[in-house]
Protein backbone atom coordinates (compact mmCIF):
# COMPACT_ATOMS: atom_id res chain seq x y z
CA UNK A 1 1.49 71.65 27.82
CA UNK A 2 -1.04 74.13 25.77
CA UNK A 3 0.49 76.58 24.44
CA UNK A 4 -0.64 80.23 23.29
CA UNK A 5 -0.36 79.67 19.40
CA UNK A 6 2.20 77.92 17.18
CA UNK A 7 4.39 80.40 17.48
CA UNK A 8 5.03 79.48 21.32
CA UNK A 9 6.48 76.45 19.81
CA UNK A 10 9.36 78.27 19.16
CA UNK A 11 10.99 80.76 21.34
CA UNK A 12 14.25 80.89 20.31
CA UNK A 13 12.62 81.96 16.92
CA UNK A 14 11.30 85.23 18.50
CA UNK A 15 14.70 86.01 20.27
CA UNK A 16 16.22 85.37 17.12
CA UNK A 17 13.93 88.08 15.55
CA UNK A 18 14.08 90.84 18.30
CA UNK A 19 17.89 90.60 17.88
CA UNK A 20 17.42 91.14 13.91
CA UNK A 21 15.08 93.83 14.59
CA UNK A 22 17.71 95.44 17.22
CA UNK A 23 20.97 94.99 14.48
CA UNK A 24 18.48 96.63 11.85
CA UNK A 25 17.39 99.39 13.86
CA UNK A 26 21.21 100.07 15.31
CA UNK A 27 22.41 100.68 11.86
CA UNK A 28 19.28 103.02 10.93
CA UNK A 29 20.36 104.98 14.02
CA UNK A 30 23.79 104.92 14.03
CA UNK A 31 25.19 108.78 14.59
CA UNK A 32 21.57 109.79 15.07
CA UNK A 33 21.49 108.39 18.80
CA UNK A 34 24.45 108.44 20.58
CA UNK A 35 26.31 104.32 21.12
CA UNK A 36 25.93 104.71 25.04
CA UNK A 37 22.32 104.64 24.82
CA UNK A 38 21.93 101.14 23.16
CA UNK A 39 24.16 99.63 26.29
CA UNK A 40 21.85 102.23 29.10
CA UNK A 41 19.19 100.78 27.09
CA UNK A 42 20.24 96.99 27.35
CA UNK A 43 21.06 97.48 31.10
CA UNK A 44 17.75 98.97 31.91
CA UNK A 45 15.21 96.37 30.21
CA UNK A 46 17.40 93.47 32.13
CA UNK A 47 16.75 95.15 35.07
CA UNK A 48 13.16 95.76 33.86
CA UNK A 49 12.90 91.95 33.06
CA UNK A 50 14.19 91.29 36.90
CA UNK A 51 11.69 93.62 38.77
CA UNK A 52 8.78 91.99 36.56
CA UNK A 53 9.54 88.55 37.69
CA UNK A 54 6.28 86.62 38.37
CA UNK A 55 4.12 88.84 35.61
CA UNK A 56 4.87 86.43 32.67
CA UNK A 57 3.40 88.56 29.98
CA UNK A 58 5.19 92.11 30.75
CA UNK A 59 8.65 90.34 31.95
CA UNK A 60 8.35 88.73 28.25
CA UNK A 61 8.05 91.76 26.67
CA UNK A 62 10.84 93.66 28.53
CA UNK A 63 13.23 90.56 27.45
CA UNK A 64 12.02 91.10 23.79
CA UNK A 65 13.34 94.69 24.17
CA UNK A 66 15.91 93.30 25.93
CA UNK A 67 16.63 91.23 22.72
CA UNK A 68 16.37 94.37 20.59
CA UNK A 69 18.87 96.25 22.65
CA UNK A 70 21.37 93.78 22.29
CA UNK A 71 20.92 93.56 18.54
CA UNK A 72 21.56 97.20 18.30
CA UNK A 73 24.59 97.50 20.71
CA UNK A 74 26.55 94.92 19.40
CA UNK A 75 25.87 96.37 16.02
CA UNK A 76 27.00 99.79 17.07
CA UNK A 77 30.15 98.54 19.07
CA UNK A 78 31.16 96.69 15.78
CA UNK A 79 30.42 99.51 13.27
CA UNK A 80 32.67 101.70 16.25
CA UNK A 81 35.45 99.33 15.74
CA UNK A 82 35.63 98.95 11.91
CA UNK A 83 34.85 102.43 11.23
CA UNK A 84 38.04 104.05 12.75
CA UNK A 85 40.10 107.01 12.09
CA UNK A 86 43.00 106.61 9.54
CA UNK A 87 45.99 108.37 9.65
CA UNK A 88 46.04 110.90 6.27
CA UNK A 89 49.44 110.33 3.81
CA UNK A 90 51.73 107.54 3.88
CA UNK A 91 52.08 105.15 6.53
CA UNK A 92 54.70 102.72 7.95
CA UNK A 93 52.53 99.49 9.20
CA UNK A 94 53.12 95.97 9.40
CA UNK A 95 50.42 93.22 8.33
CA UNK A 96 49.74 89.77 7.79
CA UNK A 97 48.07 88.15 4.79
CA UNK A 98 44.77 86.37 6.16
CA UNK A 99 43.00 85.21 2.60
CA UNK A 100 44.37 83.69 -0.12
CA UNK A 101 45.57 85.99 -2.68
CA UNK A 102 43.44 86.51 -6.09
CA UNK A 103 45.48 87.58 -9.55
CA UNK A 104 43.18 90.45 -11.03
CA UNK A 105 44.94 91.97 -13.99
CA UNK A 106 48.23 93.87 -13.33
CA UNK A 107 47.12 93.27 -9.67
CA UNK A 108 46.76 91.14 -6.92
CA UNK A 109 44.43 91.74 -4.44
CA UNK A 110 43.95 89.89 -0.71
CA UNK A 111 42.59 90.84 2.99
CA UNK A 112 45.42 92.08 5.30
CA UNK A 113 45.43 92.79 8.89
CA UNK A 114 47.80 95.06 10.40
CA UNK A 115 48.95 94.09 13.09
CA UNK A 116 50.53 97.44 14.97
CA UNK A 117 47.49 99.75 14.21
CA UNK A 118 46.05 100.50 17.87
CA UNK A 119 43.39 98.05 17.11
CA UNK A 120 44.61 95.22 14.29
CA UNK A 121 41.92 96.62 11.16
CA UNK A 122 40.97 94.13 8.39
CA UNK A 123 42.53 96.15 4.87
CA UNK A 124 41.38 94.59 1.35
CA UNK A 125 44.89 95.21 -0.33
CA UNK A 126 45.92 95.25 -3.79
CA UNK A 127 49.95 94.96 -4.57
CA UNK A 128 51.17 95.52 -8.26
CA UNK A 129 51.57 92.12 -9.76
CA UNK A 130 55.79 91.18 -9.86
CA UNK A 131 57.38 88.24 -8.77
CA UNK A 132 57.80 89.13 -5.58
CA UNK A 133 53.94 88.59 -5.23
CA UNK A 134 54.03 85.23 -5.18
CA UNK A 135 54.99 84.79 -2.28
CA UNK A 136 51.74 86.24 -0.73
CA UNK A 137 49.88 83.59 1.16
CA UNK A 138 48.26 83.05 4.10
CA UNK A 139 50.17 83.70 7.55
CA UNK A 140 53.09 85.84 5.40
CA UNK A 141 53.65 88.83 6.91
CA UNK A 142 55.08 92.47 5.43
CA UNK A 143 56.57 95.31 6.30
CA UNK A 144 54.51 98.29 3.97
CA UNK A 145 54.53 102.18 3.75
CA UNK A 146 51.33 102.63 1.77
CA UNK A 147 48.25 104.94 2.02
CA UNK A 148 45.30 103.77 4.18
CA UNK A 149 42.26 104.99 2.62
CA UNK A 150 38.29 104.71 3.50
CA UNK A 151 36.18 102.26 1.57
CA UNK A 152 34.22 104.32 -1.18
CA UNK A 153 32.35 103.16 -4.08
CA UNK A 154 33.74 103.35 -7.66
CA UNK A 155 32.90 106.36 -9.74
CA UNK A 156 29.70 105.99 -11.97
CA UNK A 157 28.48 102.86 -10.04
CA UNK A 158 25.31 101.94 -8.33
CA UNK A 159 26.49 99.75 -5.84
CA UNK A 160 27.67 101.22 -2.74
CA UNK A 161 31.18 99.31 -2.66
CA UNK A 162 32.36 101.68 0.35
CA UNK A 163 29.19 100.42 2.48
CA UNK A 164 29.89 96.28 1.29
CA UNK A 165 33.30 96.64 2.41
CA UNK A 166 32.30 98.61 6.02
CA UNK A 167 29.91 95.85 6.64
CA UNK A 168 32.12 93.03 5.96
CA UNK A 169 34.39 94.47 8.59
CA UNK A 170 37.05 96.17 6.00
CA UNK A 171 38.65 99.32 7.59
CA UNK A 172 40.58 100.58 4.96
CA UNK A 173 41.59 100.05 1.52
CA UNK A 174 45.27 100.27 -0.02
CA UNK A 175 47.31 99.70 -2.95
CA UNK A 176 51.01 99.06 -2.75
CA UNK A 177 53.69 99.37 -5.73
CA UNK A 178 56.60 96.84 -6.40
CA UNK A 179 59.07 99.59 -3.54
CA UNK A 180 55.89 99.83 -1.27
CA UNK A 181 56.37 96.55 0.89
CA UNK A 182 58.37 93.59 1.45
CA UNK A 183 58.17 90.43 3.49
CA UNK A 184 58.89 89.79 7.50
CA UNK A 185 58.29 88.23 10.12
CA UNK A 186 55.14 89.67 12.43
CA UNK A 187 54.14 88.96 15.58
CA UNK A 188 50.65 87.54 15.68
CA UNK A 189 50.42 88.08 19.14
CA UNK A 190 47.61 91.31 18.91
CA UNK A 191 45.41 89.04 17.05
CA UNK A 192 41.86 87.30 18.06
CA UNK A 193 42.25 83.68 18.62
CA UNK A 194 39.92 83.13 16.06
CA UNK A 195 41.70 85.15 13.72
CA UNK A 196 45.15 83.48 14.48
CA UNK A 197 43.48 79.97 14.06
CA UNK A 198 41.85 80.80 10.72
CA UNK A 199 45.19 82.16 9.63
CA UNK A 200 46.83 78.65 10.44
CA UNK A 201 43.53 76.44 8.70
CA UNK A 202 44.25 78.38 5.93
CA UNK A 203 48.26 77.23 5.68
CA UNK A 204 46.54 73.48 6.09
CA UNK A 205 44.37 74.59 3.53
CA UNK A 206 46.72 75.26 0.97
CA UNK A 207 48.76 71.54 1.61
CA UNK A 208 45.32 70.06 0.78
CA UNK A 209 44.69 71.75 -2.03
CA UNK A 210 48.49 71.13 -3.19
CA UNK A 211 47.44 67.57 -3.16
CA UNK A 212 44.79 68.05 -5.29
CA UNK A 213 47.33 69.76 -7.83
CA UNK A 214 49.80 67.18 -7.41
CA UNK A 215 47.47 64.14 -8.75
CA UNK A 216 46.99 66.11 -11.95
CA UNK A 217 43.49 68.16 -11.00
CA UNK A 218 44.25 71.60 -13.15
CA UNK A 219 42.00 74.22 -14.95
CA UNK A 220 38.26 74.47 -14.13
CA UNK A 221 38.14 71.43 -13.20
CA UNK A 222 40.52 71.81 -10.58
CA UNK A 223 38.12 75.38 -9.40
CA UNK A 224 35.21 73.59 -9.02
CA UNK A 225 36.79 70.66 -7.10
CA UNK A 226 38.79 73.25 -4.87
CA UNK A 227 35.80 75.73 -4.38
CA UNK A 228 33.70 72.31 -3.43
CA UNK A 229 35.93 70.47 -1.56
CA UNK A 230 37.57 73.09 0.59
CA UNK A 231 35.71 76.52 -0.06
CA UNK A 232 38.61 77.93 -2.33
CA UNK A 233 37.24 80.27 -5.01
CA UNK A 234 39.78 82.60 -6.42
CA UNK A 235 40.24 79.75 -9.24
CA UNK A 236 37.10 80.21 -10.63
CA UNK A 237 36.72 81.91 -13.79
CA UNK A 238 34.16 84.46 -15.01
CA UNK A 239 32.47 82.15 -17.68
CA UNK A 240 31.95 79.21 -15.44
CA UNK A 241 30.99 81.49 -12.65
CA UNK A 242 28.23 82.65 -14.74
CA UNK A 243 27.40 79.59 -16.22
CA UNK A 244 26.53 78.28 -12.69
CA UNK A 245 24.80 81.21 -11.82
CA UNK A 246 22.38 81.25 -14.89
CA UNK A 247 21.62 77.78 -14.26
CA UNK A 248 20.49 78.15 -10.81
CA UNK A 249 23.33 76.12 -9.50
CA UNK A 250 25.49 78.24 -8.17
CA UNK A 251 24.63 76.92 -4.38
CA UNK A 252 26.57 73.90 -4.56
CA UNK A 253 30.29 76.09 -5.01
CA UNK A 254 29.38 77.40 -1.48
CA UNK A 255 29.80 75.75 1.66
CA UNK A 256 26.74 74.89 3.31
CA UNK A 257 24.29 71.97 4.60
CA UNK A 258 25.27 69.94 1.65
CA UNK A 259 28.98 69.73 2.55
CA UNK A 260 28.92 69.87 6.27
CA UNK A 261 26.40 67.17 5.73
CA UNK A 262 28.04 64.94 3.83
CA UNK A 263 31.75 65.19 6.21
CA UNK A 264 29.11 64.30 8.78
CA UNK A 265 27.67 61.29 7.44
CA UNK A 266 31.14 60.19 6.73
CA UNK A 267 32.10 60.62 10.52
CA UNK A 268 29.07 58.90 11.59
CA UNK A 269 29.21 55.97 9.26
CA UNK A 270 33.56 55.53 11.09
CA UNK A 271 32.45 55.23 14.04
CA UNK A 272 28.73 53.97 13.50
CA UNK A 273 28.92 51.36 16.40
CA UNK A 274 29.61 54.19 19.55
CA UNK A 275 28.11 56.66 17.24
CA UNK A 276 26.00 57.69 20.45
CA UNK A 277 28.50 58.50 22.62
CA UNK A 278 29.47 61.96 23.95
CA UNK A 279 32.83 61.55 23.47
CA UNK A 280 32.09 60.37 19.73
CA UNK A 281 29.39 63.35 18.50
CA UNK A 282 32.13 65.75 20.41
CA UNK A 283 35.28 64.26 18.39
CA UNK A 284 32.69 64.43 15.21
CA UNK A 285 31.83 68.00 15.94
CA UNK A 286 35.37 69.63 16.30
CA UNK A 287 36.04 67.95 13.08
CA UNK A 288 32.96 69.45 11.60
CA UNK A 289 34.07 72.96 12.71
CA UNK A 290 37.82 72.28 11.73
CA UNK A 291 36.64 71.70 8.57
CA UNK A 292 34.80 74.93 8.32
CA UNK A 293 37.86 77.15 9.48
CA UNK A 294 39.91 75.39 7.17
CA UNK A 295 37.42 76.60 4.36
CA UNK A 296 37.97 80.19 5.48
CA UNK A 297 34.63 80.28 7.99
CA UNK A 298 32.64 81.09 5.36
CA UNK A 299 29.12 82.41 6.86
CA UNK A 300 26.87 79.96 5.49
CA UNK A 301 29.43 77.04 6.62
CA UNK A 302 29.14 79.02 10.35
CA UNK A 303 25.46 78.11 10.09
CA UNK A 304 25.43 74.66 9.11
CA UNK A 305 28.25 74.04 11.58
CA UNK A 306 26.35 75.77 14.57
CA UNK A 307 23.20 73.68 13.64
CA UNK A 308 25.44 70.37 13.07
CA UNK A 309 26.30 70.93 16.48
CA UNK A 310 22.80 71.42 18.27
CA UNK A 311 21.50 68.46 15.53
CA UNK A 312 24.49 66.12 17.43
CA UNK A 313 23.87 67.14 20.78
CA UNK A 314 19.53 66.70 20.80
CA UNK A 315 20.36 63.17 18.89
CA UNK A 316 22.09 62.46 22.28
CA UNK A 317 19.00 63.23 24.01
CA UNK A 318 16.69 61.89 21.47
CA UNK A 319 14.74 65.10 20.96
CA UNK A 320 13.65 66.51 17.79
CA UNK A 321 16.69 67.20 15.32
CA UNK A 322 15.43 69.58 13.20
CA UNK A 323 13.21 72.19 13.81
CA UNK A 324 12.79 76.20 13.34
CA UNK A 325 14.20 76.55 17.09
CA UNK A 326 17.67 74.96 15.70
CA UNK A 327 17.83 77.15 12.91
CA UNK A 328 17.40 80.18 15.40
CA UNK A 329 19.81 79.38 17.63
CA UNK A 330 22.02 78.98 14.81
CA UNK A 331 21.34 82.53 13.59
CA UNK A 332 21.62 83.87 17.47
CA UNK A 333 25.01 82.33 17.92
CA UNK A 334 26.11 83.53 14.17
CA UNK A 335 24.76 87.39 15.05
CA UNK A 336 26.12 87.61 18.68
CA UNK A 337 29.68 86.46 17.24
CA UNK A 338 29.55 88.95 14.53
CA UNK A 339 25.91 91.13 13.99
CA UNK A 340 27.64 92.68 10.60
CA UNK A 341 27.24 89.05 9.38
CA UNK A 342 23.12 90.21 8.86
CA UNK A 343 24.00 91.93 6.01
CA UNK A 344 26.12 88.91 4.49
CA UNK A 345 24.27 87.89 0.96
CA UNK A 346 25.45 84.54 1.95
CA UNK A 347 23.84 84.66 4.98
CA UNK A 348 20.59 85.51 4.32
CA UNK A 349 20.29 83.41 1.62
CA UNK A 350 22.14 80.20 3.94
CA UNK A 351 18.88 80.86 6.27
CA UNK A 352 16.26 81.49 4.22
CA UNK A 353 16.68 78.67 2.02
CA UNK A 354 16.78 76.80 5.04
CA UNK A 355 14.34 78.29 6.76
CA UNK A 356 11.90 77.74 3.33
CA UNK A 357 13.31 73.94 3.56
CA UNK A 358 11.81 73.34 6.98
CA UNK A 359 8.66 75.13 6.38
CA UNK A 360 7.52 73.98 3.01
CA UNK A 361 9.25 70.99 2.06
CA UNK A 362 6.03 68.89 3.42
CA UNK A 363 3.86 70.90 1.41
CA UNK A 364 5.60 70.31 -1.94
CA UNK A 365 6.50 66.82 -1.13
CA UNK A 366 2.45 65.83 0.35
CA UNK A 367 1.56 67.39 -3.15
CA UNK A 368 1.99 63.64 -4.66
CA UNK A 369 0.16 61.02 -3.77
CA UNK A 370 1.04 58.45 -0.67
CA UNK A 371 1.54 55.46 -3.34
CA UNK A 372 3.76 57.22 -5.89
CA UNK A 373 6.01 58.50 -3.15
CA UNK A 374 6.82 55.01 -2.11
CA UNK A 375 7.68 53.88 -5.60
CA UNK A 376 11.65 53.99 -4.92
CA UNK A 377 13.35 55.82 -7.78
CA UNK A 378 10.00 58.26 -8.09
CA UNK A 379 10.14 59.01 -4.42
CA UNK A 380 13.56 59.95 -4.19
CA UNK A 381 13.03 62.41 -7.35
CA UNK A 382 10.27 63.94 -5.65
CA UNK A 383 12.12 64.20 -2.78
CA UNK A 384 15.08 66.27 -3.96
CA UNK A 385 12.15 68.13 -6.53
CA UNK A 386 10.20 69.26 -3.04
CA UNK A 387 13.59 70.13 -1.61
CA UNK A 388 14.76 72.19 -4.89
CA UNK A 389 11.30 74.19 -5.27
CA UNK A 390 11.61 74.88 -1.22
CA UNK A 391 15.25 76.70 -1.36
CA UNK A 392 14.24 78.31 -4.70
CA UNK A 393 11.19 80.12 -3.67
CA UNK A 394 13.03 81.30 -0.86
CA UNK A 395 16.22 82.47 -2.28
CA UNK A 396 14.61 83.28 -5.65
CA UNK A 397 13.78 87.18 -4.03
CA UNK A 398 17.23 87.32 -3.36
CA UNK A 399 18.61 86.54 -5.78
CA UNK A 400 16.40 88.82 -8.17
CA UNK A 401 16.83 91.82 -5.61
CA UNK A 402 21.14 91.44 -5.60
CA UNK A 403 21.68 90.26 -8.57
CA UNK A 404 18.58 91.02 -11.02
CA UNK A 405 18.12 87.33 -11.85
CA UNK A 406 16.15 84.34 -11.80
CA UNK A 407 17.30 81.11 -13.42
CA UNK A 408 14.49 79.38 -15.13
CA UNK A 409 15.46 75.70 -15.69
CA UNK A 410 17.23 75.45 -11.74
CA UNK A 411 15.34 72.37 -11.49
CA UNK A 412 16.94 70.67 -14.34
CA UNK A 413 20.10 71.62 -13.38
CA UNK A 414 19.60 70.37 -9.79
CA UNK A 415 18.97 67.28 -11.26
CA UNK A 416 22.44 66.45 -12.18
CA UNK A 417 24.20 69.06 -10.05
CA UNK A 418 22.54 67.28 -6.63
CA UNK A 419 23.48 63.43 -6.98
CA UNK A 420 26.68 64.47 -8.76
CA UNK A 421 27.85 66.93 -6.20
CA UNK A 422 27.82 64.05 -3.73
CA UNK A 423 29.70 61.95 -5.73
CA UNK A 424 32.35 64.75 -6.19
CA UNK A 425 32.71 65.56 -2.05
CA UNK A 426 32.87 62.16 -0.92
CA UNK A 427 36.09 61.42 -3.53
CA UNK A 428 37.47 64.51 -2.58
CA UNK A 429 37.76 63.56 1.18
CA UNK A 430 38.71 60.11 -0.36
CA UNK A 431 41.54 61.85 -2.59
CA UNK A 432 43.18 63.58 0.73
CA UNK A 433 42.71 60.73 2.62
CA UNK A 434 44.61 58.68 0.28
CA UNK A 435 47.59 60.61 -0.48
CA UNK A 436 50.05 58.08 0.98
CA UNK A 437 48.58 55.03 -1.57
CA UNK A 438 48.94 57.00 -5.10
CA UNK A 439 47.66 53.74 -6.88
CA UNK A 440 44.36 54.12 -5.58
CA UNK A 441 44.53 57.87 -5.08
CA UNK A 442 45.24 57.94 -9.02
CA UNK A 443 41.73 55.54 -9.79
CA UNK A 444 39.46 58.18 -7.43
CA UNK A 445 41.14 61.03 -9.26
CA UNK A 446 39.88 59.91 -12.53
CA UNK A 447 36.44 59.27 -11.03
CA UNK A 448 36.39 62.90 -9.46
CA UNK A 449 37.89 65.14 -12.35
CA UNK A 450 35.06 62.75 -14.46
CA UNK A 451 32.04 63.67 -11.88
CA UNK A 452 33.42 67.55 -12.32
CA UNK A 453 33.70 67.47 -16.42
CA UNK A 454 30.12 65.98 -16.25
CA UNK A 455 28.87 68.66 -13.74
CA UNK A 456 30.58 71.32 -15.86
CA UNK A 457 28.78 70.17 -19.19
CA UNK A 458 25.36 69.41 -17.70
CA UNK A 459 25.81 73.67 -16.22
CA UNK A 460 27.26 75.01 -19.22
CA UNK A 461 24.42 72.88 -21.58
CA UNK A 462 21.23 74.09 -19.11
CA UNK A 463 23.15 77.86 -19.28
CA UNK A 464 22.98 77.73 -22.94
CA UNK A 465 19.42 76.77 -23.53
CA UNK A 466 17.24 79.97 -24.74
CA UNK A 467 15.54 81.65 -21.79
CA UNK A 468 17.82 79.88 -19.21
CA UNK A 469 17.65 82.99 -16.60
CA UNK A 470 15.77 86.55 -17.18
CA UNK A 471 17.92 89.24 -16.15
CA UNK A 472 17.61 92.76 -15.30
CA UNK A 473 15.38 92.45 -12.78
CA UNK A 474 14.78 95.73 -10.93
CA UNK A 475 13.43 95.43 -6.96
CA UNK A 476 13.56 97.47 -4.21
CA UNK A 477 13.89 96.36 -0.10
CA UNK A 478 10.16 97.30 0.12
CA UNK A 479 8.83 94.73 -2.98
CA UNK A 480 11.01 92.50 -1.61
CA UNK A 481 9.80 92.57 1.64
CA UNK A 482 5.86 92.17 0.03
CA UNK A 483 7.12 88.99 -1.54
CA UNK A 484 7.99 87.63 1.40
CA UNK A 485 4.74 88.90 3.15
CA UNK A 486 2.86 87.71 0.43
CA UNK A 487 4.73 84.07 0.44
CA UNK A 488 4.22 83.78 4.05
CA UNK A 489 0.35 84.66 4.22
CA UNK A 490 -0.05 82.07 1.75
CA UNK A 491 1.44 79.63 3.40
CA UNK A 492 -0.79 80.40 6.74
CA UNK A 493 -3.73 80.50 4.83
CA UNK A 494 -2.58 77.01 3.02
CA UNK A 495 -4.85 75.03 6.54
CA UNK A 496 -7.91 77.05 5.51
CA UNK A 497 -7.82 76.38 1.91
CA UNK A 498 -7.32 72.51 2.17
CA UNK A 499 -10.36 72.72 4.33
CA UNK A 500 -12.05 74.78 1.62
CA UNK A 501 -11.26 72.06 -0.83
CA UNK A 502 -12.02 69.31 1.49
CA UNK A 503 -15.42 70.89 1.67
CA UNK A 504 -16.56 71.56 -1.68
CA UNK A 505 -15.08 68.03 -3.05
């Protein structure tokens, strides 16, 4: 079949980007044109698409609007139900914990949901730290009289806290005093089914993690094994935080492809003989996702999950696995289920590094020769080197345009962080899995909380090294944006100048 371009190749990657360009647009115009017109809108270029049936190239163009429409209605309809109207003074509510809780100071701060507002609102809470607050966890509910107040950004700061928390689907904010609340039972009836589930992953969450505690795991050692293992990061402290983040490492405390991969692999490897069967990839796939609610659905997790699942289901058909299409259809399904999740740091970078992955991992890993490559311990070195210089180019603008940083040594500390990361997951599942044979538990302990110390070092010892990250790095959306632009044009032109070369050798 000839197609009209490369880009024809993939569709779902224009959908994907009409819907982007809708959830964009929707948030420019939000208040400026009035919500009903983004669903008149939607209705009209559907029925636009309809009438043009048979004239390929204007019916494509009314779906792209289509696409655009949709972006910015769902968009507006979620704003519309985050951004409510809150009830001025004190007020009586019920609420349930959904996150695990996070000592800051005198204070300890989680997400609540209350539960009898007319629509159940997301709250980021902060109770004065007593003993009652320990009993905070996931699934507890309370009885509270506190004040429900709009998300606003702290005095004298840049960041626009009030806008972070709006976008990640916060209502209100409130503080409650030792008198302010106490514990009872609510209904969990008015929730989502999603929400209700994550709320009970989370109780399973917290019995894994207890066995992690029981066979000795404590400190940071026991942060990074519980942020890695089951997406639990209210452990970690400041200075390893930062260590990881100044060594360009800080990827592997999130859930992602790594992970997801790796629980995969696992599955596969169980039940390698029918490993082709529907009923098999199906089984392997609601683990997958299990897994990720039990982590706390964690956006990039989402992604890797979604494309887990298309990756099983085209292995069934013996199609191509991976491909840019996949990774669109991932970010359709992830923006249709939630189109605040654009603005998610940990979604954009989840994609783009991906996205970087797929398109220039062949150019960095062609770079070296045919023969070296197939030298063993070489090629696989390469091979996680192409893989490493992919993510970072891509994330690198990111990262320097949130956080005002780029880590110079990430490839050194990829080089230990990569093959020992794997290590770490696949005793961790061991660990859990073990729990009824402490013998053996006790031996892959020692060889996890080992694999952590040395991960821990081999951070903290790239950190330390003079020049490990420049900081202070000042960029606004449009030079980001020209990165990318420039990035991208390079990489299109990359055909011409190989030809160039070829030429003139």
């Amino acid at each position: 079949m000839k197609v009209n371009g490369r880009i024809q190749l993939y569709p779902m990657l224009r959908v994907a980007g009409f819907l982007v360009a809708g959830i964009v647009l929707g948030t420019w115009l939000r208040g400026d044109v009035p919500d009903c017109m983004w669903y008149v809108a939607l209705l009209a270029s559907i029925a636009v698409a309809f009438i043009l049936m048979g004239r390929a190239v204007a019916q494509t163009v009314a779906l792209f609007a289509a696409c655009v429409c949709l972006g910015g209605s769902l968009v507006v309809h979620e704003l519309s139900s985050v951004d409510v109207a809150l009830p001025g003074g004190d007020t009586e509510f019920r609420a349930v914990v959904a996150s695990q809780p996070k000592v800051a100071g005198k204070v300890v701060r989680c997400d609540i949901i209350v539960t009898d507002a007319p629509q159940p609102m997301k709250v980021r809470a902060a109770f004065y730290r007593d003993a009652r607050a320990g009993v905070l966890r996931p699934g507890v509910g309370i009885k509270a009289k506190a004040q429900l107040e709009k998300p606003s950004s702290f005095a004298g700061s840049t960041f626009d806290y009030g806008r972070y928390l709006l976008f990640h689907g916060y209502s209100a904010t409130a503080f409650m005093y030792v008198d302010d609340w106490q514990g009872c039972r609510v209904s969990l009836e008015r929730l989502s089914v999603v929400e209700r589930t994550k709320i009970v992953a989370l109780r399973i969450r917290e019995r894994l993690l207890d066995v992690f505690r029981r066979s000795g795991v404590d400190g940071q050692v026991y942060a990074v094994l519980a942020a890695m293992a089951l997406g639990e990061r209210v452990s970690m402290s400041e200075d390893m935080t930062d260590d990881y983040s100044v060594s360009g490492a800080l990827h592997v405390l999130s859930l992602s492809g790594l992970h997801l991969g790796i629980i995969y692999a696992m599955l596969m490897i169980l039940f390698f003989r029918r490993r082709n069967s529907v009923v098999v990839q199906s089984a392997i796939v609601l683990a997958v996702w299990a897994y990720v609610f039990i982590a706390g659905l964690p956006v990039s997790a989402v992604r890797s999950a979604v494309m887990l699942s298309v990756y099983s289901f085209v292995s069934l058909l013996n199609r191509d696995k991976i491909s840019l299409n996949v990774l669109a259809v991932a970010a359709f399904s992830v923006l249709v289920a939630n189109p605040l999740n654009f603005y998610d740091v940990g979604f954009q970078m989840s994609f783009v590094s991906v996205l970087f992955i797929i398109l220039f991992y062949p150019v960095f890993y062609n770079m070296v020769p045919v023969k070296a490559r197939h030298i063993p311990i070489l090629g696989y070195v390469w091979q996680m080197t192409a893989v490493s210089l992919s993510a970072q180019l891509g994330v690198a603008p990111l990262v320097a345009f949130y956080f005002g940083r780029f880590s110079c040594y990430f490839l050194l500390a990829n080089f230990v962080v990569i093959p020992v990361s794997t290590i770490i997951l696949y005793g961790a599942v061991l660990v859990l899995l073990t729990d009824c044979l402490p013998w053996l538990q006790g031996a892959l302990c020692f060889v996890v909380v080992k694999a952590i110390e040395l991960m821990n070092a081999s951070v903290s010892f790239v950190a330390a090294i003079p020049g490990a990250s420049i900081d202070g790095i000042e960029m606004n959306i449009v030079q980001l944006l020209m990165v990318y632009v420039i990035v991208f044009a390079v990489y299109l032109l990359l055909p011409y100048i190989r030809k160039l070369l070829w030429v003139y050798r």
